[in-house]
N, C-alpha and C. Protein backbone atom coordinates (compact mmCIF):
# COMPACT_ATOMS: atom_id res chain seq x y z
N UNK A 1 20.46 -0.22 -1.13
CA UNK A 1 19.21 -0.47 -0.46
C UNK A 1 19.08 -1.97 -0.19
N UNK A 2 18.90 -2.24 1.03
CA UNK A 2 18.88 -3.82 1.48
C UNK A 2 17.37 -4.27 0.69
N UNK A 3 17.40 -5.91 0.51
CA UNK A 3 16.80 -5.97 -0.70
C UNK A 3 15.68 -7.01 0.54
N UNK A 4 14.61 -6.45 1.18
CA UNK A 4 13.84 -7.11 1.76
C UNK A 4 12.69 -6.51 1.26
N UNK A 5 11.30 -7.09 2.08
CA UNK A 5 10.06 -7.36 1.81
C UNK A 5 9.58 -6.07 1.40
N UNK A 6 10.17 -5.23 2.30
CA UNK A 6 9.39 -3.41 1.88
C UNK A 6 10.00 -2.82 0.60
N UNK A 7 11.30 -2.96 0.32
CA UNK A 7 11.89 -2.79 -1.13
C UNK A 7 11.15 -3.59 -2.29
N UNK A 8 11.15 -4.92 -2.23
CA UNK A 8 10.60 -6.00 -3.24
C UNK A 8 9.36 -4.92 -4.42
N UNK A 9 9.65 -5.19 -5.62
CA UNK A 9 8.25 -4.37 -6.36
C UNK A 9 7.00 -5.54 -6.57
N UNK A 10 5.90 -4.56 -5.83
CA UNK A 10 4.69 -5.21 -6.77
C UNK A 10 4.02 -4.54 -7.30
N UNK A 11 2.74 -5.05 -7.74
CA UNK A 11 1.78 -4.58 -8.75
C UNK A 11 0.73 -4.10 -7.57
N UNK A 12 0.27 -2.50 -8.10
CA UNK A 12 -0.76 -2.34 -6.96
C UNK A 12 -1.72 -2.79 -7.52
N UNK A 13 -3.41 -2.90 -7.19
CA UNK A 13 -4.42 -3.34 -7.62
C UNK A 13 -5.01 -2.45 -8.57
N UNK A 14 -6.01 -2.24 -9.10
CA UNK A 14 -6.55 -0.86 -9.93
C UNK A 14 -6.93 -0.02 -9.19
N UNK A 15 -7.49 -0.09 -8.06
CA UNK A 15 -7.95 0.65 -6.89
C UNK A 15 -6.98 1.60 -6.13
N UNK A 16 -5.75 0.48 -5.82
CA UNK A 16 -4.81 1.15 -4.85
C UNK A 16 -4.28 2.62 -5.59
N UNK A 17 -4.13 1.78 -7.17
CA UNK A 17 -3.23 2.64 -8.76
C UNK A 17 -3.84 3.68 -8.92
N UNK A 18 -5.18 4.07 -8.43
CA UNK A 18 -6.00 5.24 -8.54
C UNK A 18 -5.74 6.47 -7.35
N UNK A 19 -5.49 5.55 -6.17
CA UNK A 19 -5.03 6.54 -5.24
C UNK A 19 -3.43 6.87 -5.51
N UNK A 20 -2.14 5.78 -5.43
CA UNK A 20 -0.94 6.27 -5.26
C UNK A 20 -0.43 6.59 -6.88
N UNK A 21 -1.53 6.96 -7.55
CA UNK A 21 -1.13 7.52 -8.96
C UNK A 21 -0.44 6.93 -10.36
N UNK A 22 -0.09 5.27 -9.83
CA UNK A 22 0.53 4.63 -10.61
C UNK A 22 0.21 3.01 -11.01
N UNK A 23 0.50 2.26 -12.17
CA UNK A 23 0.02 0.77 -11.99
C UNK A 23 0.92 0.16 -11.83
N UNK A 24 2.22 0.95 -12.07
CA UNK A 24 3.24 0.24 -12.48
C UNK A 24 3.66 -0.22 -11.21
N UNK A 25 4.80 -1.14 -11.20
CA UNK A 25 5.26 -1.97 -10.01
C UNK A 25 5.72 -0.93 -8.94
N UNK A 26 5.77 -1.18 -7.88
CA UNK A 26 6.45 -0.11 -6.24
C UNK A 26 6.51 -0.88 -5.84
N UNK A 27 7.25 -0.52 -4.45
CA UNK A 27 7.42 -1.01 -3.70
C UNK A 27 6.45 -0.88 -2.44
N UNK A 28 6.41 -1.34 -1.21
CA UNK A 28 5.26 -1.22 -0.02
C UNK A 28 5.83 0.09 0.54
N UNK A 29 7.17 -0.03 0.70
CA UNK A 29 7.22 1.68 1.04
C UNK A 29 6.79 2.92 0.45
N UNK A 30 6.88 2.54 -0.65
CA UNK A 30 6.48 3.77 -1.98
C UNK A 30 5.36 3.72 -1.56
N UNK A 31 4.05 2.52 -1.60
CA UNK A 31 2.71 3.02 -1.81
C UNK A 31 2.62 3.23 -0.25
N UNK A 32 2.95 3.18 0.79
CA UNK A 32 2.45 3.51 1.74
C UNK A 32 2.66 4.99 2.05
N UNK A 33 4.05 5.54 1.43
CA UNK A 33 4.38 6.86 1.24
C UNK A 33 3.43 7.56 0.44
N UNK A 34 3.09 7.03 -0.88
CA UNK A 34 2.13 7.69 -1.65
C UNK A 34 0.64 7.88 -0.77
N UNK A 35 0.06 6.55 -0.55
CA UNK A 35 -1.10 6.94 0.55
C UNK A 35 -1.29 7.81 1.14
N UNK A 36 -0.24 7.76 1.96
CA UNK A 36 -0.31 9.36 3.11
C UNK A 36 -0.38 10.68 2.14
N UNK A 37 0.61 10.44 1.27
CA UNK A 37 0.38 11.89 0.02
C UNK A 37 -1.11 12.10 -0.03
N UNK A 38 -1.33 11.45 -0.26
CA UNK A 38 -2.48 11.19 -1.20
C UNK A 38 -3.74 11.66 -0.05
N UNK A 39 -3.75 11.08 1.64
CA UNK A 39 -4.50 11.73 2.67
C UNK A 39 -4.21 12.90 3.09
N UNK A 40 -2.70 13.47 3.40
CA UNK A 40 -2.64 14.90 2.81
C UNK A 40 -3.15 15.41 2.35
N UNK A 41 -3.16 15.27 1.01
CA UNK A 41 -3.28 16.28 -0.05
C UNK A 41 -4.86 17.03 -0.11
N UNK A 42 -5.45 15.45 0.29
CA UNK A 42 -6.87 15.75 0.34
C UNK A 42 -7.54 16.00 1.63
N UNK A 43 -6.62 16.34 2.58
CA UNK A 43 -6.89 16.25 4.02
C UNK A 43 -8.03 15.35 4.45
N UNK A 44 -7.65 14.09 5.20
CA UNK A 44 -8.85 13.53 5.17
C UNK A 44 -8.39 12.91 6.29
N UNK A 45 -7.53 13.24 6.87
CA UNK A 45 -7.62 13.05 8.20
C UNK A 45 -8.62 13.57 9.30
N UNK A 46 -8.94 12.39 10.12
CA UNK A 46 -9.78 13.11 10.95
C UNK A 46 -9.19 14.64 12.36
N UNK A 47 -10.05 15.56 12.02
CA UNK A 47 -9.39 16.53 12.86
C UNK A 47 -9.71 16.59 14.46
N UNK A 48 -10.91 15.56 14.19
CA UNK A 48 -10.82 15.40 16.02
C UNK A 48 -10.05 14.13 16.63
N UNK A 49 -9.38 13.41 15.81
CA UNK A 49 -8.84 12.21 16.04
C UNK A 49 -7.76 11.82 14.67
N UNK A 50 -6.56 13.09 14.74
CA UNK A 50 -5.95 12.28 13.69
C UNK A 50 -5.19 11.25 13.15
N UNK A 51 -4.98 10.31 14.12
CA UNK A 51 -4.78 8.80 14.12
C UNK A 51 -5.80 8.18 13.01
N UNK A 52 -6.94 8.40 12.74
CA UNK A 52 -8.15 7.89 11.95
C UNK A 52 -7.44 8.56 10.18
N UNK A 53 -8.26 7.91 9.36
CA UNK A 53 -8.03 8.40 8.03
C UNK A 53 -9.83 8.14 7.50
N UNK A 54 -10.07 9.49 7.52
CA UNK A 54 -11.43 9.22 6.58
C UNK A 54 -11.50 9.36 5.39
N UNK A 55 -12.13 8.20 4.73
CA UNK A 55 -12.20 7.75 2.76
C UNK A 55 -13.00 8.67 1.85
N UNK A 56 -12.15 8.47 1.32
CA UNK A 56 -13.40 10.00 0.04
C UNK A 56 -13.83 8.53 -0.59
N UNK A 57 -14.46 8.48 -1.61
CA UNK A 57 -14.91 7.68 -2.41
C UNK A 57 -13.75 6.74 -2.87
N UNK A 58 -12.18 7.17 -3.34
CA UNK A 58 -11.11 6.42 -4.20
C UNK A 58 -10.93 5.58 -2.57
N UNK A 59 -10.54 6.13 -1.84
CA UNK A 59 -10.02 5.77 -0.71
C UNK A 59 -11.17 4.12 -0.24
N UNK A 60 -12.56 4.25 -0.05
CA UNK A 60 -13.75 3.47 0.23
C UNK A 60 -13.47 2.55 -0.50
N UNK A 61 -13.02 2.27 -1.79
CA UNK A 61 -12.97 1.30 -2.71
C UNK A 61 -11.65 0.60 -2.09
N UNK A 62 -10.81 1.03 -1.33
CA UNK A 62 -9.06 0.30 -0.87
C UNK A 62 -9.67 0.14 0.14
N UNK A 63 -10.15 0.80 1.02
CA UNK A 63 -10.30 0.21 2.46
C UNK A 63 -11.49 -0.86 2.49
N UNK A 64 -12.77 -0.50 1.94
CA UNK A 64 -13.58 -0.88 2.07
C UNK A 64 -14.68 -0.97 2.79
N UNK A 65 -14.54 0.49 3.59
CA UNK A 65 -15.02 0.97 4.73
C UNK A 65 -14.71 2.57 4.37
N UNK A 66 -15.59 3.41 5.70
CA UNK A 66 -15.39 4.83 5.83
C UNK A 66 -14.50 5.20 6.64
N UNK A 67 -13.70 4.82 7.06
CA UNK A 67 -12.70 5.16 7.77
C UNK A 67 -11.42 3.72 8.18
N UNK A 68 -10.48 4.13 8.68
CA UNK A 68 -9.46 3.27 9.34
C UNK A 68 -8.77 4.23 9.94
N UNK A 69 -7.75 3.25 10.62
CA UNK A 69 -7.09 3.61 11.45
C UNK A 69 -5.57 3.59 11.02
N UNK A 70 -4.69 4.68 11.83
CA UNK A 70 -3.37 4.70 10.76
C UNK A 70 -2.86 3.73 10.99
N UNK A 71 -2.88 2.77 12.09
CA UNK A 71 -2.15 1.15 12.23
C UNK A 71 -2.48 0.00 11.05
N UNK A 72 -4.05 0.50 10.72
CA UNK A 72 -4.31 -0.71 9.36
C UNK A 72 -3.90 0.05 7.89
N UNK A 73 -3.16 1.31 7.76
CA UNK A 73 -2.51 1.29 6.20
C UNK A 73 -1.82 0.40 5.91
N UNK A 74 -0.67 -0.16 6.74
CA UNK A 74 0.08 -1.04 6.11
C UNK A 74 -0.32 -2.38 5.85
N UNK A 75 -1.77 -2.29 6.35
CA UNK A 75 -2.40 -3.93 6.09
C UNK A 75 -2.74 -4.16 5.21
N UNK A 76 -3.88 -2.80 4.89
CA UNK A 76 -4.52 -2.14 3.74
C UNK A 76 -3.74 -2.07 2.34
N UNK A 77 -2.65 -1.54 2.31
CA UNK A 77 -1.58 -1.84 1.05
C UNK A 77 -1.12 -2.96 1.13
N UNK A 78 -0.83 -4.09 1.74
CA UNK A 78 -0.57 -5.17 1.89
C UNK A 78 -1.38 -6.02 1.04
N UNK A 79 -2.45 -5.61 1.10
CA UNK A 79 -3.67 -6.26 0.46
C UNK A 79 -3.74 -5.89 -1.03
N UNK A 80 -3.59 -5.04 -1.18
CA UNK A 80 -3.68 -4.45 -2.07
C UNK A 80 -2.56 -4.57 -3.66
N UNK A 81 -1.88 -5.25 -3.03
CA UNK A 81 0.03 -5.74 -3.75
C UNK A 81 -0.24 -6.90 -4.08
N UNK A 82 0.31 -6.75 -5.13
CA UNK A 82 0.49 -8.81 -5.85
C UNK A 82 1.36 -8.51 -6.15
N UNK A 83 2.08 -9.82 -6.44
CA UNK A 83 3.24 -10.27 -6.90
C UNK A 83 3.91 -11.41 -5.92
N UNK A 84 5.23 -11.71 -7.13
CA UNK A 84 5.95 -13.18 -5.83
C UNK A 84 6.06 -12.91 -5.09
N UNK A 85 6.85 -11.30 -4.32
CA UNK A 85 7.34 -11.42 -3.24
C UNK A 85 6.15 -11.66 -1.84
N UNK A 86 4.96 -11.38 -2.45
CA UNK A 86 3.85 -11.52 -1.52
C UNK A 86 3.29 -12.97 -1.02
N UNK A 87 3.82 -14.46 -1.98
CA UNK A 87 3.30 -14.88 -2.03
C UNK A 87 4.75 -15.91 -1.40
N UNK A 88 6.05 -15.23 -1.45
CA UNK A 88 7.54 -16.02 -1.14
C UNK A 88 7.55 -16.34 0.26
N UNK A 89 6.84 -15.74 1.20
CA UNK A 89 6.76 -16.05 2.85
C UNK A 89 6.14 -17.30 2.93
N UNK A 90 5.61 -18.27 2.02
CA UNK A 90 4.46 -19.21 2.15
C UNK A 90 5.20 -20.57 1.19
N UNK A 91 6.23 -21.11 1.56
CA UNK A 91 6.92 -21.88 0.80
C UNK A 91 6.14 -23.20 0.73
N UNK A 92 6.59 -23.94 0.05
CA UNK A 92 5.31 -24.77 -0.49
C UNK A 92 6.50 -26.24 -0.52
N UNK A 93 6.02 -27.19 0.10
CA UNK A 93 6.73 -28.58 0.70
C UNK A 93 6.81 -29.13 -0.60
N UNK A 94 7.96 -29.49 -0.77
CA UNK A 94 8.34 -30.77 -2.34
C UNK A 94 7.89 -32.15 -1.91
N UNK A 95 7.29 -32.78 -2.26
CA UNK A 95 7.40 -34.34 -2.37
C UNK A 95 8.53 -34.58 -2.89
């Protein structure tokens, strides 16, 4: 597995850890895979527009809103991730 930004593990937030089931470190592919599980499972896609994802309550607490759109999950977990690799795009000038 090529070892870039979507492989890299981080820490999800407590919020995200409630939806994709785990605290422990993943990767952005994992939780973005889990997400969708997770809108599956609970169908919460919108059925007149399923491009949209509407929030149950766990979901409202990650987005921060009642709905999004499937283009902002990966922003949405983005946000949601700590760790170095999140913070390694932003190199920092030596004196």
């Amino acid at each position: 597995m090529a070892n870039n930004a979507l492989n890299q593990k981080l820490k999800p937030s407590a919020k995200l850890a409630e939806v994709i089931g785990t605290s422990g470190q993943t990767t952005r592919a994992e939780a973005v895979k889990r997400l969708w599980d997770y809108v599956k499972e609970h169908d919460l896609q919108n059925p007149e527009n399923r491009r949209e994802i509407l929030a149950d309550d766990k979901l409202k607490q990650v987005f921060g809103k009642a709905k999004i759109s499937m283009f902002e999950v990966g922003r949405v977990v983005n946000e949601n991730l700590s760790g170095e690799a999140q913070t390694s795009t932003h190199k920092k000038k030596v004196a």
